[in-house]
N, C-alpha and C. Protein backbone atom coordinates (compact mmCIF):
# COMPACT_ATOMS: atom_id res chain seq x y z
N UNK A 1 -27.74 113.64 257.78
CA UNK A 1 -26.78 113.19 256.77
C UNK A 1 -25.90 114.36 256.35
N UNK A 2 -24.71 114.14 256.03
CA UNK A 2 -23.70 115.07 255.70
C UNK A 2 -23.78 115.60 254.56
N UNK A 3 -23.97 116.65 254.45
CA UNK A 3 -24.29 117.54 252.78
C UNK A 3 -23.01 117.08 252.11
N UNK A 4 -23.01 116.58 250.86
CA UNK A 4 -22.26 116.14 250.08
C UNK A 4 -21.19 116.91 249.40
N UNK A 5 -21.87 118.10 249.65
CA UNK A 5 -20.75 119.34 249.03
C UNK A 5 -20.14 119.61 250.02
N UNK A 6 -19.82 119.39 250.97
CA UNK A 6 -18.79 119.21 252.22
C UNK A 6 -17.90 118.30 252.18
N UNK A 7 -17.73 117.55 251.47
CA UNK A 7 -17.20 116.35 251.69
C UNK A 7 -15.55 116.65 250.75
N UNK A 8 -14.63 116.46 250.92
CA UNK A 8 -13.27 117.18 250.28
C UNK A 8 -12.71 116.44 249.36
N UNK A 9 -12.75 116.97 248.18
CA UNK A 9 -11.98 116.07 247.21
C UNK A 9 -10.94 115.41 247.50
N UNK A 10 -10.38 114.36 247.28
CA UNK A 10 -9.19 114.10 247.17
C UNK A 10 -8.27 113.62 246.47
N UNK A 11 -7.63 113.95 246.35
CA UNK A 11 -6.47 113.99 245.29
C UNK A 11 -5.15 112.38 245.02
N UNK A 12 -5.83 111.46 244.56
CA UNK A 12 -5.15 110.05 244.45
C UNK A 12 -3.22 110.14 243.59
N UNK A 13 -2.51 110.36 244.62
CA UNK A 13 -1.34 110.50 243.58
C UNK A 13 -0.83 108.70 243.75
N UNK A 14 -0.55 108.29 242.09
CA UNK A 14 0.25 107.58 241.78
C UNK A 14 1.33 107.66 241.01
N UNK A 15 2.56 106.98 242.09
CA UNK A 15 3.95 107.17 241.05
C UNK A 15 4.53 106.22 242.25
N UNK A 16 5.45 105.37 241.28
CA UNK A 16 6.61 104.31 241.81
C UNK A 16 7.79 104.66 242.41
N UNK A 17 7.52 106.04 242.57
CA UNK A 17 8.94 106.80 243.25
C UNK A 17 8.37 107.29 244.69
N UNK A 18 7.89 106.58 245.47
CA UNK A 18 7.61 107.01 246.94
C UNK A 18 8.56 108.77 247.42
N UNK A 19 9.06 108.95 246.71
CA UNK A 19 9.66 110.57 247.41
C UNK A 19 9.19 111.56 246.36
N UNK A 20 8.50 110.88 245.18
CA UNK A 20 7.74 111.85 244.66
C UNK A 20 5.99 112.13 245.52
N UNK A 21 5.72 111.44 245.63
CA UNK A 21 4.27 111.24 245.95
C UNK A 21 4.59 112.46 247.42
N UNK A 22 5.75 111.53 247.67
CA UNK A 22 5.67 112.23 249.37
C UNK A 22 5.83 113.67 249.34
N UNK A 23 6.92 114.16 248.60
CA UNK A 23 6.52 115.52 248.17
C UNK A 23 5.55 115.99 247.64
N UNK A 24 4.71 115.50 246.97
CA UNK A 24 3.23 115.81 246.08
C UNK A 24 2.76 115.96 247.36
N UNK A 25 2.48 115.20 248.23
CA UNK A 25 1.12 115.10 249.34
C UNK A 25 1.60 116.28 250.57
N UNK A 26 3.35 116.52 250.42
CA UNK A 26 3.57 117.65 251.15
C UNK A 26 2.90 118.56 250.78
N UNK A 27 2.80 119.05 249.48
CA UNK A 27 2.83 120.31 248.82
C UNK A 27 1.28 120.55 248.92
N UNK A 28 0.85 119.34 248.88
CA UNK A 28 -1.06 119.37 248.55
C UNK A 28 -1.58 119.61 250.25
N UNK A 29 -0.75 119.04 250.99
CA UNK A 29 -1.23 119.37 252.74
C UNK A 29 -1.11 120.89 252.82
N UNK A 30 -0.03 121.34 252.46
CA UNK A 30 0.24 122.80 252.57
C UNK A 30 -1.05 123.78 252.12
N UNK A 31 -1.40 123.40 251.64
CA UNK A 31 -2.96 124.19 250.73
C UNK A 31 -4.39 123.28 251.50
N UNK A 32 -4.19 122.26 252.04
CA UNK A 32 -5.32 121.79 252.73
C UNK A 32 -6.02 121.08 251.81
N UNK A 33 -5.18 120.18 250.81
CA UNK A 33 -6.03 119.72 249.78
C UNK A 33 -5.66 118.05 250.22
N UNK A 34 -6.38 117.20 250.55
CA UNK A 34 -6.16 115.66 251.17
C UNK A 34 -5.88 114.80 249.89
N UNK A 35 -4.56 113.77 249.73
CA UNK A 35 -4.33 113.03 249.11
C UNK A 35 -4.04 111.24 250.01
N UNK A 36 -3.75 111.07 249.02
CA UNK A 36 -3.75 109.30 249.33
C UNK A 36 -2.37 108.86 247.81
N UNK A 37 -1.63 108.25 248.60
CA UNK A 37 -0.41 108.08 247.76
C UNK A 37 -0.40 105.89 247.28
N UNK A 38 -0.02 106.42 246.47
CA UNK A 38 -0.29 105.00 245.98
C UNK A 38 1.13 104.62 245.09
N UNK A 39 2.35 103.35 244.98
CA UNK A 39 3.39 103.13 244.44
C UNK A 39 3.21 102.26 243.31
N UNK A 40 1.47 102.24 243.03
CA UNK A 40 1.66 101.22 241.38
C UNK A 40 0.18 101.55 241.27
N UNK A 41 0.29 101.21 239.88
CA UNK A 41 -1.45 101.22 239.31
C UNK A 41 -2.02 99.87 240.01
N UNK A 42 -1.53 98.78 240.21
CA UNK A 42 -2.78 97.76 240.87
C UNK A 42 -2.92 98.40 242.41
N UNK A 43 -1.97 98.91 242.71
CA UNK A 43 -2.30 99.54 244.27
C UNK A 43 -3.42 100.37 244.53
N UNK A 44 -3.46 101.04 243.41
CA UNK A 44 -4.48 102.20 243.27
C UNK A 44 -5.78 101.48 243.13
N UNK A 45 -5.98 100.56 242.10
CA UNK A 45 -6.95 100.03 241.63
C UNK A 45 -7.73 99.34 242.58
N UNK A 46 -6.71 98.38 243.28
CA UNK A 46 -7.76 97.93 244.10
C UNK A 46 -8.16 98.77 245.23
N UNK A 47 -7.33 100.16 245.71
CA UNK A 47 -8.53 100.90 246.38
C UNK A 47 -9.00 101.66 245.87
N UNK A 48 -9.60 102.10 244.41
CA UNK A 48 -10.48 102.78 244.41
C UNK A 48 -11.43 102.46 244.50
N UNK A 49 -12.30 101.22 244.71
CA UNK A 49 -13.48 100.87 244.51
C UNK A 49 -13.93 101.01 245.97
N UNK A 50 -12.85 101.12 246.62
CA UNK A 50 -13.55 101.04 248.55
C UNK A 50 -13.12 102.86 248.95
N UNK A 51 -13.10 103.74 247.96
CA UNK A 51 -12.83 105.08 247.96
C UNK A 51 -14.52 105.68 248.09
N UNK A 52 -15.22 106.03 248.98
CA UNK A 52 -16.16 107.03 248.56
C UNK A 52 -16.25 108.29 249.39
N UNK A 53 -16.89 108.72 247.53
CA UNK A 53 -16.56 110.47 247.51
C UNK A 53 -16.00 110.90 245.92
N UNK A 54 -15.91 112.24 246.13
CA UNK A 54 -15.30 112.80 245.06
C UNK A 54 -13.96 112.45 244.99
N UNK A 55 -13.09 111.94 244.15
CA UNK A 55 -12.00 111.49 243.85
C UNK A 55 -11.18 112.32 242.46
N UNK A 56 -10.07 112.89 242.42
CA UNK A 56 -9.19 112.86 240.96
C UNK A 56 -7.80 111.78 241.02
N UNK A 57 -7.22 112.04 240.17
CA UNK A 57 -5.78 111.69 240.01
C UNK A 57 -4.91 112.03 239.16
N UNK A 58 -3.00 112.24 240.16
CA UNK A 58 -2.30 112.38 239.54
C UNK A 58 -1.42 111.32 239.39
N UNK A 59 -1.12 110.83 237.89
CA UNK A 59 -0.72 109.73 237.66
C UNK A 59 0.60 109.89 236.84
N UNK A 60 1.87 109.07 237.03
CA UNK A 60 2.61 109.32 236.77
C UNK A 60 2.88 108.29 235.16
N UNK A 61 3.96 109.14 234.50
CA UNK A 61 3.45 108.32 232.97
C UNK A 61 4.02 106.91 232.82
N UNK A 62 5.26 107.26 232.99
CA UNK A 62 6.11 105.83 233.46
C UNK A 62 6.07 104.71 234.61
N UNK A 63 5.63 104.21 234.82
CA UNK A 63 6.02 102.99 235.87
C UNK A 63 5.75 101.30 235.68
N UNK A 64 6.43 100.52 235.61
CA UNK A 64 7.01 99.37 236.14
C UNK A 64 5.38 98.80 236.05
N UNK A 65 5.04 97.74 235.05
CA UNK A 65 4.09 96.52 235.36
C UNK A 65 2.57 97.23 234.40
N UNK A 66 2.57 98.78 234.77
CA UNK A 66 0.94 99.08 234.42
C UNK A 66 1.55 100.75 234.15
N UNK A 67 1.66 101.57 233.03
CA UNK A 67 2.17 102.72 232.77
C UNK A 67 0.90 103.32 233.30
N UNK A 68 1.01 104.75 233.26
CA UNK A 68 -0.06 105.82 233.38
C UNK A 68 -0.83 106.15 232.16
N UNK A 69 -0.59 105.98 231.51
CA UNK A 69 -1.34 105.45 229.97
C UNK A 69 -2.38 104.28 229.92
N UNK A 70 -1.59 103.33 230.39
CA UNK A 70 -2.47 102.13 230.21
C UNK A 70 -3.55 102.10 231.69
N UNK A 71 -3.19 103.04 232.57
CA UNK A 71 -4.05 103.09 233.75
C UNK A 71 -5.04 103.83 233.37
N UNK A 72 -5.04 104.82 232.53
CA UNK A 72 -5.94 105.66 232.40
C UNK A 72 -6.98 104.97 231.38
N UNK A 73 -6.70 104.03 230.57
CA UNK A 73 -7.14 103.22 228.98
C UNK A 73 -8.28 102.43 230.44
N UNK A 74 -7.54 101.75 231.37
CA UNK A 74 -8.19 100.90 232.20
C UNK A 74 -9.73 101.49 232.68
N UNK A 75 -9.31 102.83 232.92
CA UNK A 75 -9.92 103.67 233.90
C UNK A 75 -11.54 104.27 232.81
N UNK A 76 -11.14 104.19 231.96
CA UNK A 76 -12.10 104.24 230.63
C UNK A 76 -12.87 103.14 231.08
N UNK A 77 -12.17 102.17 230.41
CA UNK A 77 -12.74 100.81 229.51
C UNK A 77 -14.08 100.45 231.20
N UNK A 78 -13.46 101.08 232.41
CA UNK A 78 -14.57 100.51 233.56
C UNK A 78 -15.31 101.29 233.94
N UNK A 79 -15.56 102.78 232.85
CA UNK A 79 -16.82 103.46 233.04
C UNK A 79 -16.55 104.69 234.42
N UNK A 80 -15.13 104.95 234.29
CA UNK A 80 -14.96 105.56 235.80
C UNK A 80 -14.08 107.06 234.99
N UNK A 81 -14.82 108.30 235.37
CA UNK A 81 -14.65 109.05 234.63
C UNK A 81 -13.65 110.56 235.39
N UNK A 82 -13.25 109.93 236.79
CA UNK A 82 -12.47 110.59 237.98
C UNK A 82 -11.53 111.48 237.11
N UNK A 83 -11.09 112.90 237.26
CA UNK A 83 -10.64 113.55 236.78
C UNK A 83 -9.23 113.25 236.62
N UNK A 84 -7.69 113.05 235.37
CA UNK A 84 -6.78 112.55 235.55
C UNK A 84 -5.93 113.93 234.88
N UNK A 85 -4.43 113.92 235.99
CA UNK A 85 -3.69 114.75 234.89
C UNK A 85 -1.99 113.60 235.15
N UNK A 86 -1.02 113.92 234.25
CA UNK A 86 0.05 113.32 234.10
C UNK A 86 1.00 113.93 234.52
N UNK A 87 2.50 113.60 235.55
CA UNK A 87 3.20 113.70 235.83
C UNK A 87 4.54 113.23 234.72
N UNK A 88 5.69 113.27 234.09
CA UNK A 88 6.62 112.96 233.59
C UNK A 88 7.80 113.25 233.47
N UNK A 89 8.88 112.53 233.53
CA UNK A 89 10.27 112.87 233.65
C UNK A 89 11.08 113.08 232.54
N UNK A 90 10.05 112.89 231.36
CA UNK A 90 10.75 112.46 229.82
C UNK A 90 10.44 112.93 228.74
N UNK A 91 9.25 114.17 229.01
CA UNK A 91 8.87 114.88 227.92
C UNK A 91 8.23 114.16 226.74
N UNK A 92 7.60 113.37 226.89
CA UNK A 92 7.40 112.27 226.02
C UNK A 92 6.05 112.90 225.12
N UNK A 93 6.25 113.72 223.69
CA UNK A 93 4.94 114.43 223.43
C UNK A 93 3.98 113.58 223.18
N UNK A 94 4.56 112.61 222.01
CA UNK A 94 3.00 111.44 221.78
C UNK A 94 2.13 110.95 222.82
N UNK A 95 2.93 110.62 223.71
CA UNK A 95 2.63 110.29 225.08
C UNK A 95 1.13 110.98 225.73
N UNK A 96 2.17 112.37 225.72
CA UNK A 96 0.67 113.68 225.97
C UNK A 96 0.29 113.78 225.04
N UNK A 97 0.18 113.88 223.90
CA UNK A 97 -0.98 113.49 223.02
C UNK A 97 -2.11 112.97 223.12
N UNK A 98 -1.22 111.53 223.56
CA UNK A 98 -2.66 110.62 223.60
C UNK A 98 -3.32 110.85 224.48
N UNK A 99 -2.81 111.13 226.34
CA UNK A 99 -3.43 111.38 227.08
C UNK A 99 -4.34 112.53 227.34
N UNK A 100 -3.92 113.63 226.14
CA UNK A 100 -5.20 114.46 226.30
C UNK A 100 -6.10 113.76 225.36
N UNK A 101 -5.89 113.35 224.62
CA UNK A 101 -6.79 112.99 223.63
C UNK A 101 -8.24 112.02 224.29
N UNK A 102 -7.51 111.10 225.21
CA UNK A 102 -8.42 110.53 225.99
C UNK A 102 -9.09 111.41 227.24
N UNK A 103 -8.93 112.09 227.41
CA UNK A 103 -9.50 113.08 228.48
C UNK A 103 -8.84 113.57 229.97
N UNK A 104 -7.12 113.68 229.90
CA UNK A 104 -6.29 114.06 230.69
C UNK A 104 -6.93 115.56 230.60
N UNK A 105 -6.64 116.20 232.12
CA UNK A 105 -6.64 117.46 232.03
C UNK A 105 -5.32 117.99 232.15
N UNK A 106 -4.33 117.38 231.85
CA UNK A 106 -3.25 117.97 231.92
C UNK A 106 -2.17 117.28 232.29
N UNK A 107 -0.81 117.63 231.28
CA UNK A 107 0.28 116.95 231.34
C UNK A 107 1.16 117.88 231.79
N UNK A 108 2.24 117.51 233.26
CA UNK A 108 2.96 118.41 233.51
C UNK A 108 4.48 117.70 233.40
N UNK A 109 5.36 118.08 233.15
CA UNK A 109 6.65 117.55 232.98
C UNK A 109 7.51 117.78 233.87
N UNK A 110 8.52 116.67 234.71
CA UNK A 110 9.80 116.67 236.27
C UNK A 110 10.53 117.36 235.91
N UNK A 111 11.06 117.99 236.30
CA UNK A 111 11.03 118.50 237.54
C UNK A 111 9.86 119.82 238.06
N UNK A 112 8.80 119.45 238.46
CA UNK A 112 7.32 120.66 238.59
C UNK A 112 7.68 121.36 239.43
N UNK A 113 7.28 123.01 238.77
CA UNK A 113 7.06 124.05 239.85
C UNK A 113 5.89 124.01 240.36
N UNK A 114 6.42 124.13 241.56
CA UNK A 114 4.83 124.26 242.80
C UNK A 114 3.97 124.92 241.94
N UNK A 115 3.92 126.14 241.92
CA UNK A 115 2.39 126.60 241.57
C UNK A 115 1.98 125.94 240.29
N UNK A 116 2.61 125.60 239.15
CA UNK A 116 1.81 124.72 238.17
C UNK A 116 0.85 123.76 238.77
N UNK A 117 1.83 123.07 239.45
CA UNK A 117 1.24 121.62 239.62
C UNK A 117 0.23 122.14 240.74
N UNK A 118 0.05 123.10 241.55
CA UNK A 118 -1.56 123.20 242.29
C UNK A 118 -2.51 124.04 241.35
N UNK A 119 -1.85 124.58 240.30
CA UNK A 119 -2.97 125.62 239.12
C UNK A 119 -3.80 124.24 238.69
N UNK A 120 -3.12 123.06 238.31
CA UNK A 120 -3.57 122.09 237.55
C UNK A 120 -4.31 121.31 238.68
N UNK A 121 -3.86 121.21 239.86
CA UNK A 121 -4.63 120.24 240.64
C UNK A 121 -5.87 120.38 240.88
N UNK A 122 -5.52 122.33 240.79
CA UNK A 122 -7.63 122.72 241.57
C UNK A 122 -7.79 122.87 240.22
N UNK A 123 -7.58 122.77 239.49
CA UNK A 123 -8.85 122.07 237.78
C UNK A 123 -9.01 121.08 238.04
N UNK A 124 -8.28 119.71 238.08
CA UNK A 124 -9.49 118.48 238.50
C UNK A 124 -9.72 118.37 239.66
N UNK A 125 -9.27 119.38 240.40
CA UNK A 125 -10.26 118.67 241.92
C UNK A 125 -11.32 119.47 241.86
N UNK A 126 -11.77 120.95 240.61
CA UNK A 126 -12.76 121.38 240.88
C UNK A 126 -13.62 120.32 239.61
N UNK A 127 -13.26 120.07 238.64
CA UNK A 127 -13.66 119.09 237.95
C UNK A 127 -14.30 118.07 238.70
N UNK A 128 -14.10 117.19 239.92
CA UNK A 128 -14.24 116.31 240.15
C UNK A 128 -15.29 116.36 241.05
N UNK A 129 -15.39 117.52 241.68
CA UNK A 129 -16.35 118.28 242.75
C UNK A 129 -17.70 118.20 241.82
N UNK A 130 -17.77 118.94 240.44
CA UNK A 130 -18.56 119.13 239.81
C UNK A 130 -19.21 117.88 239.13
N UNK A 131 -17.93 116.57 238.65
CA UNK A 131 -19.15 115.78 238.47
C UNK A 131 -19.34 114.69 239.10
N UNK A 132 -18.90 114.68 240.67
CA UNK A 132 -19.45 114.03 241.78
C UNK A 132 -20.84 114.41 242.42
N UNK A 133 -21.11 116.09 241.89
CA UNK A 133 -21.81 116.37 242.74
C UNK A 133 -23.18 116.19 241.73
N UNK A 134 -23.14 116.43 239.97
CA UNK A 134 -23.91 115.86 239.03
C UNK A 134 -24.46 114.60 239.60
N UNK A 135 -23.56 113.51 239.79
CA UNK A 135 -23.96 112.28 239.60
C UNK A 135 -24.64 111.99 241.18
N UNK A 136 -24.47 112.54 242.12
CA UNK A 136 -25.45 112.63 243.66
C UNK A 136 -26.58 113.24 243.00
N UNK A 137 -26.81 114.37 242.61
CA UNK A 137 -27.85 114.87 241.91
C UNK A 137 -28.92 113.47 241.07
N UNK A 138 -28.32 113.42 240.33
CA UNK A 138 -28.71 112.01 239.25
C UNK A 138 -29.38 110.87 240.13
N UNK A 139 -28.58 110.87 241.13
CA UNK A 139 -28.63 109.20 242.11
C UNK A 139 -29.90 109.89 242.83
N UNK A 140 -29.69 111.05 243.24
CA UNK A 140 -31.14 111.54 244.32
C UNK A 140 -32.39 111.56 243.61
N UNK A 141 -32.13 112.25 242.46
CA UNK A 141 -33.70 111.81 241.52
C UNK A 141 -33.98 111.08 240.92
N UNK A 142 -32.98 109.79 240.31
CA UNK A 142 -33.61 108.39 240.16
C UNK A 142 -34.55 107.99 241.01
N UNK A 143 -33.52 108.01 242.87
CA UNK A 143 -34.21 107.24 244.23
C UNK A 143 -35.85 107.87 243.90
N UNK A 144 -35.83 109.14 244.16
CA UNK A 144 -37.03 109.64 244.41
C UNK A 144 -37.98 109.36 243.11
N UNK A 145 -37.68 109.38 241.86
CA UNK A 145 -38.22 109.07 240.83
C UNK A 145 -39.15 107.53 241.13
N UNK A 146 -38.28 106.44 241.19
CA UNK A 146 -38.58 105.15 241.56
C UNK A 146 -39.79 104.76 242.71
N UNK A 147 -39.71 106.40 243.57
CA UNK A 147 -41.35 106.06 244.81
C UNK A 147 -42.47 106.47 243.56
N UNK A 148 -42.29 106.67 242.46
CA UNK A 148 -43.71 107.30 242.01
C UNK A 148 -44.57 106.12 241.41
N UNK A 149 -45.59 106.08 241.06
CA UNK A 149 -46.24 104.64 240.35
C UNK A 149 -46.19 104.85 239.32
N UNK A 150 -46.82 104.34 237.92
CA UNK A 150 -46.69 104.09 237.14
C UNK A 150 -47.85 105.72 236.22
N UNK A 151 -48.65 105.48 236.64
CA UNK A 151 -50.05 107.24 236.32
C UNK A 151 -49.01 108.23 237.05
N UNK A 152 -48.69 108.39 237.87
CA UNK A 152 -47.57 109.60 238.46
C UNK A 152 -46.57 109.77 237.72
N UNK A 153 -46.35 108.21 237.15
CA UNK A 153 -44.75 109.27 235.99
C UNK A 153 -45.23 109.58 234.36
N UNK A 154 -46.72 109.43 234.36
CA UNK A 154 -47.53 109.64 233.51
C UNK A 154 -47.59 110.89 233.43
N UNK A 155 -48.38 111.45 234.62
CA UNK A 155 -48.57 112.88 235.25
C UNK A 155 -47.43 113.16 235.05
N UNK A 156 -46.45 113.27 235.52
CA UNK A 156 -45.20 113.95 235.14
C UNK A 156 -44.46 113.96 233.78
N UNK A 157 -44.63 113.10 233.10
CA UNK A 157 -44.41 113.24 232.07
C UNK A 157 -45.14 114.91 231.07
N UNK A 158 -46.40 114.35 231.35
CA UNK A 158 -47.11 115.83 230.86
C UNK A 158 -46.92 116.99 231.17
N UNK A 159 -46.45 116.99 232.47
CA UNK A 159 -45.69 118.15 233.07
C UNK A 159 -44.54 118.78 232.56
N UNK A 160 -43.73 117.74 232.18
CA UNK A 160 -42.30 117.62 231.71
C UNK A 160 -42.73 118.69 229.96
N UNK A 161 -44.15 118.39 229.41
CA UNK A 161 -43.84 118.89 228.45
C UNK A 161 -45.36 120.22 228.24
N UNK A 162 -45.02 120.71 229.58
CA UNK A 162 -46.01 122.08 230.05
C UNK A 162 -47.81 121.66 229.93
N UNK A 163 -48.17 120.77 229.23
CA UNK A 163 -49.67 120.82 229.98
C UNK A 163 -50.24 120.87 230.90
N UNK A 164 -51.84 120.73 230.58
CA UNK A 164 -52.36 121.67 231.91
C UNK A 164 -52.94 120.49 232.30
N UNK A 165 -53.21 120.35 233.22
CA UNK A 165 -53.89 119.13 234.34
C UNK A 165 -55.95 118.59 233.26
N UNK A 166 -56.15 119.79 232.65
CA UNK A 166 -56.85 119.31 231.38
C UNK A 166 -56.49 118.31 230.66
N UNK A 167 -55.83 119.03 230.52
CA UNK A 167 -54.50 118.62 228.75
C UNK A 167 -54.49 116.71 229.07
N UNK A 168 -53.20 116.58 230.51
CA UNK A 168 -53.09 115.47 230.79
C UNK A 168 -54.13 114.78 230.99
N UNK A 169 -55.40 115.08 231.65
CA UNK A 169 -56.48 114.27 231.87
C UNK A 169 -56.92 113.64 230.62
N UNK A 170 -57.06 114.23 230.09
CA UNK A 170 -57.56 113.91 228.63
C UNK A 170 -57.15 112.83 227.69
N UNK A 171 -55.72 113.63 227.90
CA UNK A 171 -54.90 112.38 226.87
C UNK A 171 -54.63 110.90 228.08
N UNK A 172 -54.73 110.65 229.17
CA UNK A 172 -55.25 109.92 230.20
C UNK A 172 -56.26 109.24 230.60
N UNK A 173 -57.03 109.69 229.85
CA UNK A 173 -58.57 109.79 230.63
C UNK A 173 -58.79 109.50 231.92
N UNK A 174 -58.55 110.64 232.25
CA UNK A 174 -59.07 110.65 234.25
C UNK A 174 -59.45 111.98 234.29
N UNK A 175 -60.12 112.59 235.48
CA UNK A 175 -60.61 114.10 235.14
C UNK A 175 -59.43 114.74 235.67
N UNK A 176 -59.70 115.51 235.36
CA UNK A 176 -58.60 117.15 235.96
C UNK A 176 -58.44 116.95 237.32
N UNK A 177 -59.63 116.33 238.31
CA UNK A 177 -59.32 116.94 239.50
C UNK A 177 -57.93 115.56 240.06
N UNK A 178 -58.06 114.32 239.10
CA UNK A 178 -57.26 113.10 239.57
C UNK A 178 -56.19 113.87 239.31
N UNK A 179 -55.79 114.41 238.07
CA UNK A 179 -54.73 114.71 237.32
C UNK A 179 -53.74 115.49 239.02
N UNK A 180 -54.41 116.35 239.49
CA UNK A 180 -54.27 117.57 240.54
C UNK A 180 -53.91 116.70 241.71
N UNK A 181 -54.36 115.67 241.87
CA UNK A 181 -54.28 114.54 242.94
C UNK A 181 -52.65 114.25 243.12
N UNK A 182 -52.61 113.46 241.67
CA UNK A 182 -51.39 113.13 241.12
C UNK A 182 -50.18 114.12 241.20
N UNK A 183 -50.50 115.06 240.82
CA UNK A 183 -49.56 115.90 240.87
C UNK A 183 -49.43 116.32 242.21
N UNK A 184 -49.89 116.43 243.28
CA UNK A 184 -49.75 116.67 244.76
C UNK A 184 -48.85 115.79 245.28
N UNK A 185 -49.25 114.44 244.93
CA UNK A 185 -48.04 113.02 245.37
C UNK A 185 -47.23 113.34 244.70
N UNK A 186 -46.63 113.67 243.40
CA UNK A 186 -45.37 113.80 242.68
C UNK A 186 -44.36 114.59 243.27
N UNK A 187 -45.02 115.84 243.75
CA UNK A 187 -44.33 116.91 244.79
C UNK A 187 -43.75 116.67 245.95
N UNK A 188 -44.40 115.88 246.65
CA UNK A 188 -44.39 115.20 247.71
C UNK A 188 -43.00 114.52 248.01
N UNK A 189 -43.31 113.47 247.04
CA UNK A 189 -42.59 112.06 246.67
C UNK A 189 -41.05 112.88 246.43
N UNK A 190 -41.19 114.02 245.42
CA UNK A 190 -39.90 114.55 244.80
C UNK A 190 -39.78 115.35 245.98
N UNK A 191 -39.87 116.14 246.84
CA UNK A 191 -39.81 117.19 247.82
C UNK A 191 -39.27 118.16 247.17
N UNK A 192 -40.88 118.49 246.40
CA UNK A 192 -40.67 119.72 245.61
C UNK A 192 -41.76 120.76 245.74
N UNK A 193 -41.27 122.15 246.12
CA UNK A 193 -42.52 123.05 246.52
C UNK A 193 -43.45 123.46 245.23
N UNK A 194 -43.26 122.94 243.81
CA UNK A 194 -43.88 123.26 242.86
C UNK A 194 -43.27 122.86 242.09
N UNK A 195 -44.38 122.47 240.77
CA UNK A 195 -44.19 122.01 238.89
C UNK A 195 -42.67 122.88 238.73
N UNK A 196 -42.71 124.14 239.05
CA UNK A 196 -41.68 124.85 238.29
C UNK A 196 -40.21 124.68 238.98
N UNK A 197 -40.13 124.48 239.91
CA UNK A 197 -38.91 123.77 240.96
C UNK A 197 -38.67 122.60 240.51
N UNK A 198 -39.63 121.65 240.44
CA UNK A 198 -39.30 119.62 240.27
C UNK A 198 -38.58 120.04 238.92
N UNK A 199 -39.27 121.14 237.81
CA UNK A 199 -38.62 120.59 236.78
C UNK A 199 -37.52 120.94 236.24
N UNK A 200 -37.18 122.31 237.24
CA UNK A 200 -35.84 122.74 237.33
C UNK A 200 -35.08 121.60 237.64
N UNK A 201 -35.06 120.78 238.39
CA UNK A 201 -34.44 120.09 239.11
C UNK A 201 -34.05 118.69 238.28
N UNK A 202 -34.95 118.20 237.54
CA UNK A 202 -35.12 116.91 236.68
C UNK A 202 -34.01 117.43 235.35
N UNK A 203 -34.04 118.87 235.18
CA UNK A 203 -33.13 119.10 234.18
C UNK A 203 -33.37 118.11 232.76
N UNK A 204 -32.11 117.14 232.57
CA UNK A 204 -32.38 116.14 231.44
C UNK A 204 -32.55 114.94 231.75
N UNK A 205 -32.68 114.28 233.45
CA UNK A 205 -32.97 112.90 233.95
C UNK A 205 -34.63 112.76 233.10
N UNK A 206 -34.41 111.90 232.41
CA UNK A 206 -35.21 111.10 231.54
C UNK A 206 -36.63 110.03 233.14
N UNK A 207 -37.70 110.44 233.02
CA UNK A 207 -38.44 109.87 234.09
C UNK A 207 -38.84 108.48 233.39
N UNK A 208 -38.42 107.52 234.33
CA UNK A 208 -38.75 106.15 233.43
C UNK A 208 -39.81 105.39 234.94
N UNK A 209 -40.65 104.79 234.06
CA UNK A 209 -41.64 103.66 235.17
C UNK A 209 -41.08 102.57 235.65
N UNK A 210 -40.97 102.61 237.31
CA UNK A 210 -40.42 101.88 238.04
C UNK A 210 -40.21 100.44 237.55
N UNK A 211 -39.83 99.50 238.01
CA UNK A 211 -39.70 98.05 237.34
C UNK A 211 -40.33 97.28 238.01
């Protein structure tokens, strides 16, 4: 399987001016950074859901049917948190206001100098790297979480809060040596060379009993 941190961001430009985009995706080829050009927010919309991978976007503020405002309100309200910055021809401050306010990384104003607009691009495409690669993280230790039984996320639980294979037995009642059992499959299951690795790794994923 392809290591996931290989996999290349890419950079979703939307704007209703097809010779903007086309210059955007010039400028972004030039640096080796892959985009996908899109001439409306429903265009976009309906392919992002058949997009996988790390994804950002540059969205333009003005356009015809669905603004870059109201794309980004959309882009909320469906739990999709892809890194966004704004393009504009009109200086419009409230505008950027709001859009940082909602979580734009950045508003740049037409006519853009090249290097702005790639200073700003590798912030959300490194943004986007980072929490694509969180949420693979997340998705890999749910999966693996979900092989454990129900006494294993027991055992781990106790782990989670440093006792000793005593400790857990006890408050369990099973002896020490089950406790040791348990904890051998947990390792296993997680493909983890030790307690002090798995729990590096679990960070703040909350271990819940399978369903």
């Amino acid at each position: 399987m392809k290591d996931v941190r290989e996999q290349s961001v890419l950079v979703l430009l939307v704007d209703d001016e097809p010779a903007v985009t086309e210059a955007l995706a010039w400028l972004l080829a030039s640096v080796r950074i892959p985009s996908r050009s899109f001439d409306s927010a429903n265009e976009f919309l309906q392919a992002l859901d058949e997009i996988d991978g790390p994804v950002c976007a540059v969205l333009d503020l003005r356009m015809p049917e669905t603004s870059g405002l109201e794309l980004q309100q959309k882009l909320l309200e469906s739990g999709n948190d892809l890194p966004v910055m704004f393009l504009s021809a009109h200086g419009d401050v409230p505008a950027a206001v709001n859009a940082m306010q909602s979580g734009a990384i950045d508003f740049l104003q037409k006519p853009l100098s090249p290097q702005e607009f790639l200073t700003s691009v590798n912030r959300i495409v490194r943004l986007a790297r980072e929490r694509y690669d969180l949420r693979e993280h997340e998705r890999e230790l749910q999966n693996e979480l979900s092989k454990l039984s129900s006494r294993e996320i027991d055992v781990l639980e106790g782990l989670r809060f440093g006792r000793t294979s005593k400790e857990i037995g006890r408050a369990l009642d099973i002896s020490p040596k089950t406790v040791d059992v348990h904890r051998a499959n947990i390792l296993r299951k997680m493909n983890a060379s030790s307690a002090a690795e798995l729990l590096r790794r679990l960070g703040t994923v909350r271990a819940r009993t399978p369903a």
